[in-house]
C-alpha atoms as a PDB file:
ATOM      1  CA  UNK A   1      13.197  -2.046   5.778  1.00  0.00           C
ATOM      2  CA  UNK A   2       9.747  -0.691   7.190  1.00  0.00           C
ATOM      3  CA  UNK A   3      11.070   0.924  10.641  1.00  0.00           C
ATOM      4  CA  UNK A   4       7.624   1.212  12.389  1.00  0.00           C
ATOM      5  CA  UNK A   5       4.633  -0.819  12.261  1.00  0.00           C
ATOM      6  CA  UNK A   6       2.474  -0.228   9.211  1.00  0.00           C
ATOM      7  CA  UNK A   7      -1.309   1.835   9.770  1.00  0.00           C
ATOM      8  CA  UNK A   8      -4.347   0.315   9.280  1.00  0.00           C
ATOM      9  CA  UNK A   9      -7.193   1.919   8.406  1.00  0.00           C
ATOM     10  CA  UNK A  10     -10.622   0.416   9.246  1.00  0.00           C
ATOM     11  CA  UNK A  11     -13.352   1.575   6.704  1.00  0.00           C
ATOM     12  CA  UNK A  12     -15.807   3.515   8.590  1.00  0.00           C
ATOM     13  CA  UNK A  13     -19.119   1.918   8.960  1.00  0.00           C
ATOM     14  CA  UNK A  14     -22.276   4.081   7.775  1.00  0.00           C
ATOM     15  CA  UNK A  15     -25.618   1.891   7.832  1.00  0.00           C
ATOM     16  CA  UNK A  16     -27.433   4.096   5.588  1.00  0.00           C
ATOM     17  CA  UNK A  17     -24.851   5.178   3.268  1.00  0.00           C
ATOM     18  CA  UNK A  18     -22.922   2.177   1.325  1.00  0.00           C
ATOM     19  CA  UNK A  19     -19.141   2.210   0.910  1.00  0.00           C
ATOM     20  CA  UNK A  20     -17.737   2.251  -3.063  1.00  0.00           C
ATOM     21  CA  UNK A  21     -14.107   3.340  -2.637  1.00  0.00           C
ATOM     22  CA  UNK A  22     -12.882  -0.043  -2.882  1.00  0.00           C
ATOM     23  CA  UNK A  23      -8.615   1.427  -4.233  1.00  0.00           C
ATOM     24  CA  UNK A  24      -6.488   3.970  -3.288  1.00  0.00           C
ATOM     25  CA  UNK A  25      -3.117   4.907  -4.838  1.00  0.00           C
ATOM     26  CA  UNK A  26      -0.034   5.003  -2.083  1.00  0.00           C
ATOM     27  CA  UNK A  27       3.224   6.226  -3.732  1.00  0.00           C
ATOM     28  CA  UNK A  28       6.437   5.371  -2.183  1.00  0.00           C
ATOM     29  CA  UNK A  29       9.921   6.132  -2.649  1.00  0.00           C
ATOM     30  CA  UNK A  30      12.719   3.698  -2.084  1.00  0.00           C
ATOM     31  CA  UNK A  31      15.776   5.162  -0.519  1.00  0.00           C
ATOM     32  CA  UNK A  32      17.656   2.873  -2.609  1.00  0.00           C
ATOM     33  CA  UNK A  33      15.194   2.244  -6.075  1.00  0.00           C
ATOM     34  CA  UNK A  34      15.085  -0.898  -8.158  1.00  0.00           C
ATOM     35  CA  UNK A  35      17.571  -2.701  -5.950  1.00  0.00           C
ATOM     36  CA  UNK A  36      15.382  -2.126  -3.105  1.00  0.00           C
ATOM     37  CA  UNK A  37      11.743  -3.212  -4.670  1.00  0.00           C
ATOM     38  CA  UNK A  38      11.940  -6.680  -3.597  1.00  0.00           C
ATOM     39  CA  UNK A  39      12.843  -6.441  -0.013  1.00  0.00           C
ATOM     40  CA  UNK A  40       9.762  -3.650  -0.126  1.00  0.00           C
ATOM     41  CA  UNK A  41       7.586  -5.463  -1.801  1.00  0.00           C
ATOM     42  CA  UNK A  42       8.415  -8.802   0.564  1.00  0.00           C
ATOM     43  CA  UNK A  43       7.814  -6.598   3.835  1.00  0.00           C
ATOM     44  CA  UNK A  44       4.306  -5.109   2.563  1.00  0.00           C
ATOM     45  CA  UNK A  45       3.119  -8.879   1.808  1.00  0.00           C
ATOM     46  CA  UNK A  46       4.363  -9.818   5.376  1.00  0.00           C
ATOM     47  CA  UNK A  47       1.972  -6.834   6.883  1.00  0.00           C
ATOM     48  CA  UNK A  48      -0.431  -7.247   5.107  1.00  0.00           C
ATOM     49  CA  UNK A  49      -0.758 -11.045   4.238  1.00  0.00           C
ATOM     50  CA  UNK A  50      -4.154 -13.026   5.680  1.00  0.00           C
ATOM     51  CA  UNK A  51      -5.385  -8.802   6.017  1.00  0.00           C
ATOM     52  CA  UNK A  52      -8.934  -8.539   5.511  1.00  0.00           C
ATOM     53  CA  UNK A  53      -8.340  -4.556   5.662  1.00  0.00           C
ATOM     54  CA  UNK A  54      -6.078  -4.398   3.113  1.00  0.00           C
ATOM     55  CA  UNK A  55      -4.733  -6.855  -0.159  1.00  0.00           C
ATOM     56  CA  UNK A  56      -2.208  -5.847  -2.854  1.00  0.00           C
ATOM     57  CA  UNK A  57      -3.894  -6.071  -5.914  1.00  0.00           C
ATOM     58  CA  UNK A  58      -1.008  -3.674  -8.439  1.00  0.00           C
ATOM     59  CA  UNK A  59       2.402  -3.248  -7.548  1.00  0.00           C
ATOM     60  CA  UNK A  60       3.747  -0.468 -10.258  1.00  0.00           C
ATOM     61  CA  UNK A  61       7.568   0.955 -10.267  1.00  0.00           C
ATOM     62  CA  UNK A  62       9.232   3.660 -11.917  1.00  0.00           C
ATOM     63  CA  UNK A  63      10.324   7.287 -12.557  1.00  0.00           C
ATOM     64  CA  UNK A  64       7.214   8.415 -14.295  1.00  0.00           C
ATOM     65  CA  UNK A  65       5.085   8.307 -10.337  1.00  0.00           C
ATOM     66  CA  UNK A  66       7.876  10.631  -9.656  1.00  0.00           C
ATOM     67  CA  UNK A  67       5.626  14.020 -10.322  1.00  0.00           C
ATOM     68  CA  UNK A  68       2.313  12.078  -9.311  1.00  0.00           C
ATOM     69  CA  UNK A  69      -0.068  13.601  -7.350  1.00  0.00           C
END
């Protein structure tokens, strides 16, 4: 389902100024919708699993991220 290799972001390391933004929000939208959520959900784990960059802590689905922003 995921076509290219995901991107990781390392946090940028500032000695005298401490990092806090822990979460971000990434919305997606699935060619396909609720039929496609498990596959999508199944690849992210598989990038990401043993990551100490990056763990899946909410997984959220629906129409109402449509407008978010």
């Amino acid at each position: 389902m995921l076509s290219q290799q995901p991107i990781i972001v390392q946090p940028l390391i500032r000695s005298h100024h401490p990092t806090y933004e822990e979460y971000c929000t990434v919305v997606f939208r699935l060619q396909d919708g609720r039929s496609a959520m498990g596959c999508f959900l199944a690849e992210l784990c598989k990038h990401f699993d043993g990551s100490s960059t990056v763990e899946i802590v909410k997984f959220e689905m629906g129409d109402h991220l449509r407008d978010w922003r």
